[in-house]
Protein backbone atom coordinates (compact mmCIF):
# COMPACT_ATOMS: atom_id res chain seq x y z
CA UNK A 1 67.06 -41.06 7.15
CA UNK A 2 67.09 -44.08 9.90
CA UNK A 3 65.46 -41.78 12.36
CA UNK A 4 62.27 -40.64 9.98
CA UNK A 5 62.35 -44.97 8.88
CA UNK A 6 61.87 -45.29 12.86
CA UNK A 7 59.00 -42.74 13.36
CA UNK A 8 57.22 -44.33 10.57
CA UNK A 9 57.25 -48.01 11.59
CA UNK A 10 56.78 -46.63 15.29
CA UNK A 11 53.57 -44.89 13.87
CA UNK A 12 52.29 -48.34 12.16
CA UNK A 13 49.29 -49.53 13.42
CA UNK A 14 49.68 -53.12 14.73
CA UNK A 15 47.25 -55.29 12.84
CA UNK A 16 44.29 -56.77 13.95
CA UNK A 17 44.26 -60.62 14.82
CA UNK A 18 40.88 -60.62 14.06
CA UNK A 19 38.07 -58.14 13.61
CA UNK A 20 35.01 -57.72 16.11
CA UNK A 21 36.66 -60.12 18.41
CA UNK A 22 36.80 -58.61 21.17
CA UNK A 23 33.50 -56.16 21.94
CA UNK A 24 33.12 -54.89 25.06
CA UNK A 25 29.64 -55.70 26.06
CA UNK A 26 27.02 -52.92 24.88
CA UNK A 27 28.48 -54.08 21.83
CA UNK A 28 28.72 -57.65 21.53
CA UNK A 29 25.39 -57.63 19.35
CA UNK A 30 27.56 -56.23 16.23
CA UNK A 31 29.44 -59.32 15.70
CA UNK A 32 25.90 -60.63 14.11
CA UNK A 33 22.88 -59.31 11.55
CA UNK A 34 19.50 -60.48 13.39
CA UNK A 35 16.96 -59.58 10.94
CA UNK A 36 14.14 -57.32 12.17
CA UNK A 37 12.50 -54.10 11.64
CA UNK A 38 13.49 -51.19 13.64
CA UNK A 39 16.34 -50.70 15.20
CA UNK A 40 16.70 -52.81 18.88
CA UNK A 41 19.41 -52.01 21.41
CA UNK A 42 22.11 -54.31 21.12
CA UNK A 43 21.10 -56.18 17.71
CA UNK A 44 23.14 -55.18 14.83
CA UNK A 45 20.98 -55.02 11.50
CA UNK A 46 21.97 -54.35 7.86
CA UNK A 47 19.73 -52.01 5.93
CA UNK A 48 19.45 -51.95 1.94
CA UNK A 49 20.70 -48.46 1.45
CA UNK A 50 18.38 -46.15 -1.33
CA UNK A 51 19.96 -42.82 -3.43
CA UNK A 52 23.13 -43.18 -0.60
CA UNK A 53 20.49 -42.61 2.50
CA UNK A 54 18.55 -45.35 4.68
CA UNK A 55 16.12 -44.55 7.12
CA UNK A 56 14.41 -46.46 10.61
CA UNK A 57 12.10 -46.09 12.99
CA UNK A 58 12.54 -46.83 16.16
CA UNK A 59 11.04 -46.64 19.85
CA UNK A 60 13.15 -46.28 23.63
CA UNK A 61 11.08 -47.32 26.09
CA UNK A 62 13.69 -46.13 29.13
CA UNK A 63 15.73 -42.61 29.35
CA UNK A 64 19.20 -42.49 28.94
CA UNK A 65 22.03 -41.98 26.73
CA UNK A 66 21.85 -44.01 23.30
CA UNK A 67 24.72 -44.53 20.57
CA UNK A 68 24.36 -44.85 16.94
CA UNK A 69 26.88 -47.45 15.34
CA UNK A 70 27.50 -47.69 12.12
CA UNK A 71 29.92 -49.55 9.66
CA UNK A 72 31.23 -46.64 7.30
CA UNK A 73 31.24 -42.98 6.71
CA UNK A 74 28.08 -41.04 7.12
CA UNK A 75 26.07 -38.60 8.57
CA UNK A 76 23.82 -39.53 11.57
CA UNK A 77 20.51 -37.81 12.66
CA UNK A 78 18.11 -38.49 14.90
CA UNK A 79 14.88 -37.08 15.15
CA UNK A 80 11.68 -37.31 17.43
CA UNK A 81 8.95 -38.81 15.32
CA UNK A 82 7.25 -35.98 13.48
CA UNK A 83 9.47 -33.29 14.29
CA UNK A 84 10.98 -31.15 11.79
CA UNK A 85 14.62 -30.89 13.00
CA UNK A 86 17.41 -33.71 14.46
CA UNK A 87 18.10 -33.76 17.88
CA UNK A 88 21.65 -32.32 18.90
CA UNK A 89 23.96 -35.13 19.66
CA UNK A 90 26.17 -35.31 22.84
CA UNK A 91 29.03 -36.96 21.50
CA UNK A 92 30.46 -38.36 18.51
CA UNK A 93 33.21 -41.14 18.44
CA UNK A 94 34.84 -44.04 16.99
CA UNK A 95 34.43 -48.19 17.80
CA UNK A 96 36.75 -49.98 19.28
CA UNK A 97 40.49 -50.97 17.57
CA UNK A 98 40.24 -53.76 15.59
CA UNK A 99 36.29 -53.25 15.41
CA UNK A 100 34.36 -52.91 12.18
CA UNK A 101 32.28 -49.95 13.68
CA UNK A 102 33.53 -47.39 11.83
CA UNK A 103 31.59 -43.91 14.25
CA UNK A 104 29.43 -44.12 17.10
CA UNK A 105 27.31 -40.98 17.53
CA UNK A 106 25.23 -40.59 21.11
CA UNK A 107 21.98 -38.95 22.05
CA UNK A 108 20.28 -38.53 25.03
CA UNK A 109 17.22 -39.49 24.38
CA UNK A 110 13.55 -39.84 26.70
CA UNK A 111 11.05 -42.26 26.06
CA UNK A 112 8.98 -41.83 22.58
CA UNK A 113 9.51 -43.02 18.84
CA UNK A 114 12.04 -41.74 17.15
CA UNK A 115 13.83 -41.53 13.23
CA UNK A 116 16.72 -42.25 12.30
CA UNK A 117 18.14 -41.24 8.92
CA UNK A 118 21.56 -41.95 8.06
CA UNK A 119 22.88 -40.00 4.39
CA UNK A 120 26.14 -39.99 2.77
CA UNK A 121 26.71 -43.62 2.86
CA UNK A 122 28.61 -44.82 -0.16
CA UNK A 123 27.87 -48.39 0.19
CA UNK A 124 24.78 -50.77 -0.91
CA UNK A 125 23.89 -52.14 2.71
CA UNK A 126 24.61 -50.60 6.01
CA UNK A 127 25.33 -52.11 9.39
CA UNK A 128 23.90 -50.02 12.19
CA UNK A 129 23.25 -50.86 15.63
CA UNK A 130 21.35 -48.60 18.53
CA UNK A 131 23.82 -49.03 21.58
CA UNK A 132 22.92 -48.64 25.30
CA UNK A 133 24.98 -47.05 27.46
């Protein structure tokens, strides 16, 4: 009985002093909303969410690898403007401890305009953020 009380308090996640506090760098823009349209690399926005889906446009000007953040549980796509399916998606992960990003899902992706449709969301507003690697 002591030894399965030990395992369970070693297993206890030590709590957060605060939340967001301490970003690495390509995501330092989370910790604030900055209205705008589109999704920008490194500028968090927060987008109304309609029938559990939201949807943005966006444009990379320079190759490379490019992470979707977002605050809560969903599914992630992104497609090239006009095309029919999503792109496949190199890797899918979690933010930080102690961060409020709650799955970060990357793409390589080449210069061009782009969609991004996030579904399943469960909340009213989202928080998503286009992250440079």
């Amino acid at each position: 009985m002591l030894l399965a009380a030990a395992l369970l308090l070693a297993q206890t996640a030590t709590p957060c002093a605060a939340t967001d506090a301490a970003l690495p760098a390509p995501l330092a823009g989370w910790r604030s909303v900055i209205p705008h349209s589109g999704l920008m690399a490194g500028h968090a926005t927060l987008d109304d969410v309609t029938n559990g889906a939201v949807r943005i446009e966006f444009r990379i000007d320079t190759a490379g690898t490019y992470g979707i953040a977002l605050d809560q549980p969903g599914w992630i796509d992104v497609s090239a403007k006009g095309a029919s399916a999503p792109l496949k998606s190199i890797e899918h992960g979690h933010g930080p401890a102690c961060a409020t990003i709650r799955k970060i899902v990357r793409f390589d992706l080449q210069p061009g305009d782009y969609r991004l449709d996030v579904t399943n969301l469960k909340l009213a507003k989202a928080k998503v953020m286009l992250v440079r690697d």
